[in-house]
C-alpha atoms as a PDB file:
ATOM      1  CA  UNK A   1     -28.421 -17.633   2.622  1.00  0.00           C
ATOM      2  CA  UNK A   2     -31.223 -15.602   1.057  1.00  0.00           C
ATOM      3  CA  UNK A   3     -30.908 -12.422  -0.619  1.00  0.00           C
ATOM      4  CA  UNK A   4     -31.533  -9.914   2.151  1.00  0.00           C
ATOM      5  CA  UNK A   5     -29.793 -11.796   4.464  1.00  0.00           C
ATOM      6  CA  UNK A   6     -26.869 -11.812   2.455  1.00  0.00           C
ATOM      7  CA  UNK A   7     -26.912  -8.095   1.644  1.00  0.00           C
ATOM      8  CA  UNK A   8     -27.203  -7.129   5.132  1.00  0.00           C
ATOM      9  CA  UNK A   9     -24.508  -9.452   6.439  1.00  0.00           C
ATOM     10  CA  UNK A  10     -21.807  -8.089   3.699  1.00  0.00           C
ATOM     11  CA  UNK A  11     -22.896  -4.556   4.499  1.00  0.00           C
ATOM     12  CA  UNK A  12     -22.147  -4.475   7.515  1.00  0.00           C
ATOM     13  CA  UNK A  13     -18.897  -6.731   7.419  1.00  0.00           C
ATOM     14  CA  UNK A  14     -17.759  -4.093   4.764  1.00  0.00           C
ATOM     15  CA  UNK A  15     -18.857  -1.733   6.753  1.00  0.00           C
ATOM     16  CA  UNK A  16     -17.017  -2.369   9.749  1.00  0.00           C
ATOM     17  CA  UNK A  17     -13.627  -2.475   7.813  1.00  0.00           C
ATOM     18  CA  UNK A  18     -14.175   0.754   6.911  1.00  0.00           C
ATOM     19  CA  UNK A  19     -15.421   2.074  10.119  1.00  0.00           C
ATOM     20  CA  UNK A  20     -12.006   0.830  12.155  1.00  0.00           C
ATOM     21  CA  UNK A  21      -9.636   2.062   9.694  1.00  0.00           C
ATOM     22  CA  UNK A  22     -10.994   5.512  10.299  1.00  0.00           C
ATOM     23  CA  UNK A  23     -10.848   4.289  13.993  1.00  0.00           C
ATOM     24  CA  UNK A  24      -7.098   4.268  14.014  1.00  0.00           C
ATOM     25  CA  UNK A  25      -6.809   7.746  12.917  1.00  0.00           C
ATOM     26  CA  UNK A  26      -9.057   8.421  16.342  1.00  0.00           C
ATOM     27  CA  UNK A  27      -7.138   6.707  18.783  1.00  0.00           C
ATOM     28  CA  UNK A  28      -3.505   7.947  19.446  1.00  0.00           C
ATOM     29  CA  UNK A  29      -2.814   4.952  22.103  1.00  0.00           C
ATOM     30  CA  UNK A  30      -0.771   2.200  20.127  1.00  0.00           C
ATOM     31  CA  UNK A  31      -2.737  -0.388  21.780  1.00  0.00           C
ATOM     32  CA  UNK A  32      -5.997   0.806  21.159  1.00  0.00           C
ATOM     33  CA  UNK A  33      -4.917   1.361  17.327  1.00  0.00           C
ATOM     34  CA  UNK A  34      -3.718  -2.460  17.036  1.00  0.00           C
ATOM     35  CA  UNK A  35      -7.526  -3.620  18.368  1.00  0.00           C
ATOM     36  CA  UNK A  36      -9.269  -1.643  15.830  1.00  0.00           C
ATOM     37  CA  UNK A  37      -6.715  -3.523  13.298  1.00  0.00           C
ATOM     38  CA  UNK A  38      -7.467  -6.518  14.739  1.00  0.00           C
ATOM     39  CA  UNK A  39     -11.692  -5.927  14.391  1.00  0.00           C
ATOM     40  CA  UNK A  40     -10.878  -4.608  10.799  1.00  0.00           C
ATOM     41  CA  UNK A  41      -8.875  -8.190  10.260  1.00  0.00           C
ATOM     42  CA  UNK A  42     -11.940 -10.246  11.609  1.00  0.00           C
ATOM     43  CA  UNK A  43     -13.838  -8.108   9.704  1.00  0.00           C
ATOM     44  CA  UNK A  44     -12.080  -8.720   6.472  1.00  0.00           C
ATOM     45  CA  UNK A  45     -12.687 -12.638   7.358  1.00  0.00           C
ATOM     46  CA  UNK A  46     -16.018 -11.997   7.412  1.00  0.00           C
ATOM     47  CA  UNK A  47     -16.336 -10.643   3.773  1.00  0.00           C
ATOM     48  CA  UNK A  48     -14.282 -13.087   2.499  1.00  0.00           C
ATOM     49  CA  UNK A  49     -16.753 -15.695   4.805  1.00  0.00           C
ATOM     50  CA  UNK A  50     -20.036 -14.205   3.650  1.00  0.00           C
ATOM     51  CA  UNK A  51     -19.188 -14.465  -0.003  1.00  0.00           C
ATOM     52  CA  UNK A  52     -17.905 -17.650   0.199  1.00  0.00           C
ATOM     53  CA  UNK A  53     -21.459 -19.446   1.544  1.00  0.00           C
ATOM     54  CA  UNK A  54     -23.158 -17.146  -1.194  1.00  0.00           C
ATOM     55  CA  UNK A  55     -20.836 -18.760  -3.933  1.00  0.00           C
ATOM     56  CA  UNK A  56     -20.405 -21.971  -2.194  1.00  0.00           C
ATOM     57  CA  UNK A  57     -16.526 -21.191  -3.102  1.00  0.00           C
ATOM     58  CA  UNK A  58     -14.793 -23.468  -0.585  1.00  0.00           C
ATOM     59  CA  UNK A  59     -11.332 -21.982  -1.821  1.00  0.00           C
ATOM     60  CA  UNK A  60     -12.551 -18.832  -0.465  1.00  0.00           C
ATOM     61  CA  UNK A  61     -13.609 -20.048   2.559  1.00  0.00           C
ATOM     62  CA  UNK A  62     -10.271 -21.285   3.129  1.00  0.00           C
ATOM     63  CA  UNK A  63      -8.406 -17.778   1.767  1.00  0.00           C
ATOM     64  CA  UNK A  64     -10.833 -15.916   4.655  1.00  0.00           C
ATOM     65  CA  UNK A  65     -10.015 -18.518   7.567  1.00  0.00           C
ATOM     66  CA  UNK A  66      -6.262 -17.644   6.538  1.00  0.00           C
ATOM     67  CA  UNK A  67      -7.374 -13.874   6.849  1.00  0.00           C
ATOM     68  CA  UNK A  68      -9.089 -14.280  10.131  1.00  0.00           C
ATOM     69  CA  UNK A  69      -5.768 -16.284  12.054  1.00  0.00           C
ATOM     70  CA  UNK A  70      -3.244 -13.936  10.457  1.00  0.00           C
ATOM     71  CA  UNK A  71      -4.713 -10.462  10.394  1.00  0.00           C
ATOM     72  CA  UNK A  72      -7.254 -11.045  12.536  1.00  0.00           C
ATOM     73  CA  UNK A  73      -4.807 -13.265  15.418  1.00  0.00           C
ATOM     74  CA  UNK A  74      -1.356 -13.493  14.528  1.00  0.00           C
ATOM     75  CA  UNK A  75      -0.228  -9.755  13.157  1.00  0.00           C
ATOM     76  CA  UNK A  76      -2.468  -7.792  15.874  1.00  0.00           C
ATOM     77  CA  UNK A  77      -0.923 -10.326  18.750  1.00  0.00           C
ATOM     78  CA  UNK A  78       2.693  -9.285  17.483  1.00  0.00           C
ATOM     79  CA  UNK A  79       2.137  -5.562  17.233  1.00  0.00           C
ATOM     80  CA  UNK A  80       0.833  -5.750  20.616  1.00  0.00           C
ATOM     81  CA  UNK A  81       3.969  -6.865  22.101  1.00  0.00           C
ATOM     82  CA  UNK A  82       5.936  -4.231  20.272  1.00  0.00           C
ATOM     83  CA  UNK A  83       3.818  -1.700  21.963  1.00  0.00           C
ATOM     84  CA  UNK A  84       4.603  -3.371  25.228  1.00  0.00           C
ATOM     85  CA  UNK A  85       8.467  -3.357  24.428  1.00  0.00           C
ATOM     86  CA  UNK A  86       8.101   0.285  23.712  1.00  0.00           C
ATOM     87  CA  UNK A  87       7.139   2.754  26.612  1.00  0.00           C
ATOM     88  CA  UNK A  88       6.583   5.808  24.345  1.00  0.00           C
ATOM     89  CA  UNK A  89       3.732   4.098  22.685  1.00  0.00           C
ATOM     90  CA  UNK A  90       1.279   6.289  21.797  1.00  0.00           C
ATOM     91  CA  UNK A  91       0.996   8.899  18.981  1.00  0.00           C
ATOM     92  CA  UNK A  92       1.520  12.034  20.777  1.00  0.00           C
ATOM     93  CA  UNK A  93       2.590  14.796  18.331  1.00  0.00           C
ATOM     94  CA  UNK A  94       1.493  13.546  14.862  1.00  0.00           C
ATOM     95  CA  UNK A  95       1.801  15.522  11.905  1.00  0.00           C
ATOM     96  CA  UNK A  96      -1.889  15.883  11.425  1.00  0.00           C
ATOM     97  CA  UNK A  97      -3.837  16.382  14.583  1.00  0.00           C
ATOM     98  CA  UNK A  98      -6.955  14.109  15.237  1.00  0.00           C
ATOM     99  CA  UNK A  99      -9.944  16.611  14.380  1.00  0.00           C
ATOM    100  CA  UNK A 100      -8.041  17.442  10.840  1.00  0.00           C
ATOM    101  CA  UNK A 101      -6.982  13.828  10.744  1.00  0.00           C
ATOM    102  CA  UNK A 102     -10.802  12.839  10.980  1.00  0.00           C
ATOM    103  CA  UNK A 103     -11.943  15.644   8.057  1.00  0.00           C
ATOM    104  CA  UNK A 104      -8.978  14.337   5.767  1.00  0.00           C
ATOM    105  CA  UNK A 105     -10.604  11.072   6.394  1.00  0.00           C
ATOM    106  CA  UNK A 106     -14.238  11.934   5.368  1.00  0.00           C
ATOM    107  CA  UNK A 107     -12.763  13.877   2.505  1.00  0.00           C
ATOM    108  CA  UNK A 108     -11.053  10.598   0.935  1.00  0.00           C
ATOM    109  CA  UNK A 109     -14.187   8.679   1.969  1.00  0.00           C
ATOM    110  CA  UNK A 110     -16.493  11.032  -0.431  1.00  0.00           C
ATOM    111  CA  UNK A 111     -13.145  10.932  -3.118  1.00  0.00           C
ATOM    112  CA  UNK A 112     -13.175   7.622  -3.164  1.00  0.00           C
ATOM    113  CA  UNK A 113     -16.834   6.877  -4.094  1.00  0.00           C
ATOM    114  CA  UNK A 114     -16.295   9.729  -6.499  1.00  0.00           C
ATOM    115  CA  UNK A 115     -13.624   7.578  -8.112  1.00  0.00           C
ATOM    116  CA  UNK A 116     -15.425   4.240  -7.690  1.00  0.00           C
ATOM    117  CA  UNK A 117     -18.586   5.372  -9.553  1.00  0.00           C
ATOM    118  CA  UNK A 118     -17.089   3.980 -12.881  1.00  0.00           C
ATOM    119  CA  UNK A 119     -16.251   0.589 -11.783  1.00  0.00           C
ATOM    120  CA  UNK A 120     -19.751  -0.003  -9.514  1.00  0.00           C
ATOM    121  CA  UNK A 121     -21.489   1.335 -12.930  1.00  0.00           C
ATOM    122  CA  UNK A 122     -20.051  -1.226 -15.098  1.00  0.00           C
ATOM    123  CA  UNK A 123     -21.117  -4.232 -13.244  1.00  0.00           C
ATOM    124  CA  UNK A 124     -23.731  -3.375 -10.574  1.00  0.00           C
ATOM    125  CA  UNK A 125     -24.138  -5.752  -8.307  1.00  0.00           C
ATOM    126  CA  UNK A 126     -24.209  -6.115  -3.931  1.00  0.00           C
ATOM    127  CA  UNK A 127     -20.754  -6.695  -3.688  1.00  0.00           C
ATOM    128  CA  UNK A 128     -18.988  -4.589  -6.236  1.00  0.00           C
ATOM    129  CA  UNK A 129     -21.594  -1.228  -4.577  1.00  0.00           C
ATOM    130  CA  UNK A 130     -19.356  -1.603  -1.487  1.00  0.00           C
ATOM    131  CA  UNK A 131     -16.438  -1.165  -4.017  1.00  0.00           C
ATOM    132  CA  UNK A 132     -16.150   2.062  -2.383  1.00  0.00           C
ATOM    133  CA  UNK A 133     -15.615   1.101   1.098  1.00  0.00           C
ATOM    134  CA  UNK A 134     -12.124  -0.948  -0.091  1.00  0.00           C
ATOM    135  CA  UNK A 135     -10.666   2.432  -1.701  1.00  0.00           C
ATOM    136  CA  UNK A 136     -11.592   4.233   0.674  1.00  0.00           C
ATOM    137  CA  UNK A 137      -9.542   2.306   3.362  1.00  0.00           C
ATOM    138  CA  UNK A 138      -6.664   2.127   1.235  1.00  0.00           C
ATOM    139  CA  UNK A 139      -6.426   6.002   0.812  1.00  0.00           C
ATOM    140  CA  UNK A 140      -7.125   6.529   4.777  1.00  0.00           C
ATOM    141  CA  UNK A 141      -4.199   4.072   4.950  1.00  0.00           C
ATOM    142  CA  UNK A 142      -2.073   5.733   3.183  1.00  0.00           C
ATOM    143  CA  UNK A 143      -3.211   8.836   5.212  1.00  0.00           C
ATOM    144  CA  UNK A 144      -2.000   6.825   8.437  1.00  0.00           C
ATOM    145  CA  UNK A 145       0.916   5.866   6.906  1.00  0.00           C
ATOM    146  CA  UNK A 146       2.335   9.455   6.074  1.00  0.00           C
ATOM    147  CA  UNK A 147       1.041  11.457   8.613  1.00  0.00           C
ATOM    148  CA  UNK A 148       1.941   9.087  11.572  1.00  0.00           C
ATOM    149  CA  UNK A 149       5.730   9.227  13.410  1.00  0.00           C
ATOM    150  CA  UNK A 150       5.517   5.677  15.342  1.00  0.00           C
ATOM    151  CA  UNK A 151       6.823   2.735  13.809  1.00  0.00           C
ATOM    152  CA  UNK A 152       4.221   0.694  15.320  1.00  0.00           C
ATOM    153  CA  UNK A 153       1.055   3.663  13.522  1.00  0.00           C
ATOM    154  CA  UNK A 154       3.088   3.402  10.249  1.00  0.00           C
ATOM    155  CA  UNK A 155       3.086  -0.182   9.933  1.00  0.00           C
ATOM    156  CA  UNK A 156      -0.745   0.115  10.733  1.00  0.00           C
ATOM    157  CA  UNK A 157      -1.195   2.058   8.209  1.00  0.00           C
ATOM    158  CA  UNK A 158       0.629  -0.238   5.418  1.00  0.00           C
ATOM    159  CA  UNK A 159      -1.754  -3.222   6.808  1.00  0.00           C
ATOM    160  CA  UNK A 160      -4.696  -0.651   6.216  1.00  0.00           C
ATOM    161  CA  UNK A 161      -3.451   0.065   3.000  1.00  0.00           C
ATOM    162  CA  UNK A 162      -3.248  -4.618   2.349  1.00  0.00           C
ATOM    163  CA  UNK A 163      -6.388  -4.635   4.037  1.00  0.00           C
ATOM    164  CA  UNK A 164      -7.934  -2.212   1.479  1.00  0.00           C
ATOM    165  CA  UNK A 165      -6.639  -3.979  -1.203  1.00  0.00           C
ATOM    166  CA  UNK A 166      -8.137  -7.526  -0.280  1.00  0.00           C
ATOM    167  CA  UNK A 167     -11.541  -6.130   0.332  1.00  0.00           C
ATOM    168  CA  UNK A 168     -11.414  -4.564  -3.212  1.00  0.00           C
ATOM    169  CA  UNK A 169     -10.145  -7.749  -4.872  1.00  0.00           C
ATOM    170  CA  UNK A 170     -13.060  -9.754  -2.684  1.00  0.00           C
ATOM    171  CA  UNK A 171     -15.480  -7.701  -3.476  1.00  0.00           C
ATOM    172  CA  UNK A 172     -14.650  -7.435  -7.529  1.00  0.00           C
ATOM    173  CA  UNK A 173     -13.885 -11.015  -8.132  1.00  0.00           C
ATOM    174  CA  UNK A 174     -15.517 -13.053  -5.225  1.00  0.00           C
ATOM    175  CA  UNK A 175     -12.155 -13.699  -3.529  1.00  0.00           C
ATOM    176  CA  UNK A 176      -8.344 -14.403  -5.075  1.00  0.00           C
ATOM    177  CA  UNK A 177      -6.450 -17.386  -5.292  1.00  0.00           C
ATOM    178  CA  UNK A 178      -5.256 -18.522  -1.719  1.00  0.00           C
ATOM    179  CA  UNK A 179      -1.821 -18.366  -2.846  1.00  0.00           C
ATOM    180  CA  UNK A 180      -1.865 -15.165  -3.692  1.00  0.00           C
ATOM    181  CA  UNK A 181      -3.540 -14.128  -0.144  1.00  0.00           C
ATOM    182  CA  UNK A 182      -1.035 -16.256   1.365  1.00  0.00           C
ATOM    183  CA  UNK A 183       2.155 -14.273  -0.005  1.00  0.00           C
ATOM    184  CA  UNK A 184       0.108 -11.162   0.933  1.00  0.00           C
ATOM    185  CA  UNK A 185      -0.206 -11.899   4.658  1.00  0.00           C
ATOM    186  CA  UNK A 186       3.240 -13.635   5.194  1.00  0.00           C
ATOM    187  CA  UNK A 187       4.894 -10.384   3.418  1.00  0.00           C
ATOM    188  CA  UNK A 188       2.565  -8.783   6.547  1.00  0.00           C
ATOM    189  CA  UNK A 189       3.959 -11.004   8.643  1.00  0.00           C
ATOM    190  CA  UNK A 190       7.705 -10.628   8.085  1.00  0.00           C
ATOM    191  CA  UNK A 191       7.475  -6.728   8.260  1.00  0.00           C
ATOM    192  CA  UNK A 192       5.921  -6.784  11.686  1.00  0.00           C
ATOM    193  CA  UNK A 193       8.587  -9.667  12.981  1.00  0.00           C
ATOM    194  CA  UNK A 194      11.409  -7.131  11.543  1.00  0.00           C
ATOM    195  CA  UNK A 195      10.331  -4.469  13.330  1.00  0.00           C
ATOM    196  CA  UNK A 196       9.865  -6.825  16.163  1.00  0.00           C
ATOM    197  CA  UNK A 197      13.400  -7.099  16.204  1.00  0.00           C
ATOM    198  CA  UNK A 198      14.328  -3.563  15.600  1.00  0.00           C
ATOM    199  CA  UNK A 199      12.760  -2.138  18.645  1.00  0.00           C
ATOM    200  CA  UNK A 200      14.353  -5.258  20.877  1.00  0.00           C
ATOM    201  CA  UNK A 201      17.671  -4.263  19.322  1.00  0.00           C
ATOM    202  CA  UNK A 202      17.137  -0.433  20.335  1.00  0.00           C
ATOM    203  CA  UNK A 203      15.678  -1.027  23.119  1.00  0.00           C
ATOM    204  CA  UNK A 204      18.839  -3.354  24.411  1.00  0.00           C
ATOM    205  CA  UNK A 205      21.238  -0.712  23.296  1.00  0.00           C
ATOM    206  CA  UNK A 206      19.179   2.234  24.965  1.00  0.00           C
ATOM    207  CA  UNK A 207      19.747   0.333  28.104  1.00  0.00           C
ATOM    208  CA  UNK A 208      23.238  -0.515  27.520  1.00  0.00           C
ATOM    209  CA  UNK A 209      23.758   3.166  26.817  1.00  0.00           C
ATOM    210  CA  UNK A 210      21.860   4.317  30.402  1.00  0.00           C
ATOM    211  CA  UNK A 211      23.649   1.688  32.181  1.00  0.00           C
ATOM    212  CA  UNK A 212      27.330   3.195  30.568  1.00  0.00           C
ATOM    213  CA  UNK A 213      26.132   6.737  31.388  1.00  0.00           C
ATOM    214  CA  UNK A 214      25.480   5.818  35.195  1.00  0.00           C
ATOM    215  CA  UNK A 215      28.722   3.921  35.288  1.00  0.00           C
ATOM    216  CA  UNK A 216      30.659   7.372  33.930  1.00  0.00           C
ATOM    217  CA  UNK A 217      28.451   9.770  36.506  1.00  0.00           C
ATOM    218  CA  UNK A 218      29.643   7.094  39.640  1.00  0.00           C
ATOM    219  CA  UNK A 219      33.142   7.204  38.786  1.00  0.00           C
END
């Protein structure tokens, strides 16, 4: 992979991270929030993908195929049949509207290559210049995660906030160990399989509850 071709390719991969974080701030429909996570998983593969055939770093390889089938596959599937099990899904009164939700975004974008400038100076190089782009989807996670009132947006927003974190680490030291991505995304994993089960459980008792109502208004 030559130089320009390698530049261009983790550009744009970085790029696109980025880009469908400050997607899910967008989008209020559950579903459509879960796709963008699911591009920004792939995504993440891709850095971790791109770097790896520029460092000939099989390991890394590796860590980004584990990125792509649990982030990019396994989590997104999951949250997408929570959003099926729940009919209210869809962000219709959050605390921050969209438009605001969308300058608060640019904001932290600008703040966080403000804050980055230190780090990209030390060590200039093509990957740690996207340095930027990593923070910045962590704080726009964070952003999701407080501002959002579904439990299917907040959990979004703490994947935005892993997802963040991995691109940084990538970036900075050309990938970590693949156990340590491997805790990462099964820690993901768990949370989304315990909510899973939390809105099965409510949603068997709200029936139960609707079906003991109807039995009290026929007697």
């Amino acid at each position: 992979m030559n130089a320009a071709t390698y530049t261009g390719a983790l550009e744009l991969a970085a790029g696109a991270v980025l880009v469908s974080a400050v997607m899910t701030l967008w989008r209020r429909q559950v579903r459509t929030i879960v796709t963008m996570l699911s591009l920004q998983g792939i995504s993440l593969a891709a850095v971790a993908l791109i770097l790896a055939a520029h460092e000939h770093d099989g390991a890394l390889a590796l860590t980004g195929l584990l990125v792509l089938i649990v982030k990019g596959v396994i989590v997104p599937g999951l949250l997408r049949r929570i959003a099926r099990l729940d009919p209210r899904s869809r962000e219709t009164t959050p605390l921050v509207n969209v438009p605001a939700s969308l300058v608060f975004a640019a904001v932290l974008i600008v703040l966080s290559y403000v804050v980055s400038a230190r780090v990209t100076s030390v060590a200039p190089s093509v990957a740690t210049r996207m340095v930027p782009i990593g923070v910045a989807t962590v704080l726009v996670g964070y952003f999701m995660l407080v501002t959002r009132r579904r439990a299917v947006s907040k959990v979004v927003g703490l994947i935005l906030v892993d997802n963040g974190i991995a691109l940084v680490t990538f970036l900075l030291t050309s990938g970590v160990p693949l156990i340590v991505e491997l805790g990462s995304s099964l820690d993901v994993l768990l949370v989304v399989v315990v909510l899973q089960f939390l809105v099965i459980n409510m949603g068997e008792q709200l029936r139960r509850s609707e079906l003991d109502q109807m039995k009290e208004l026929h007697d």
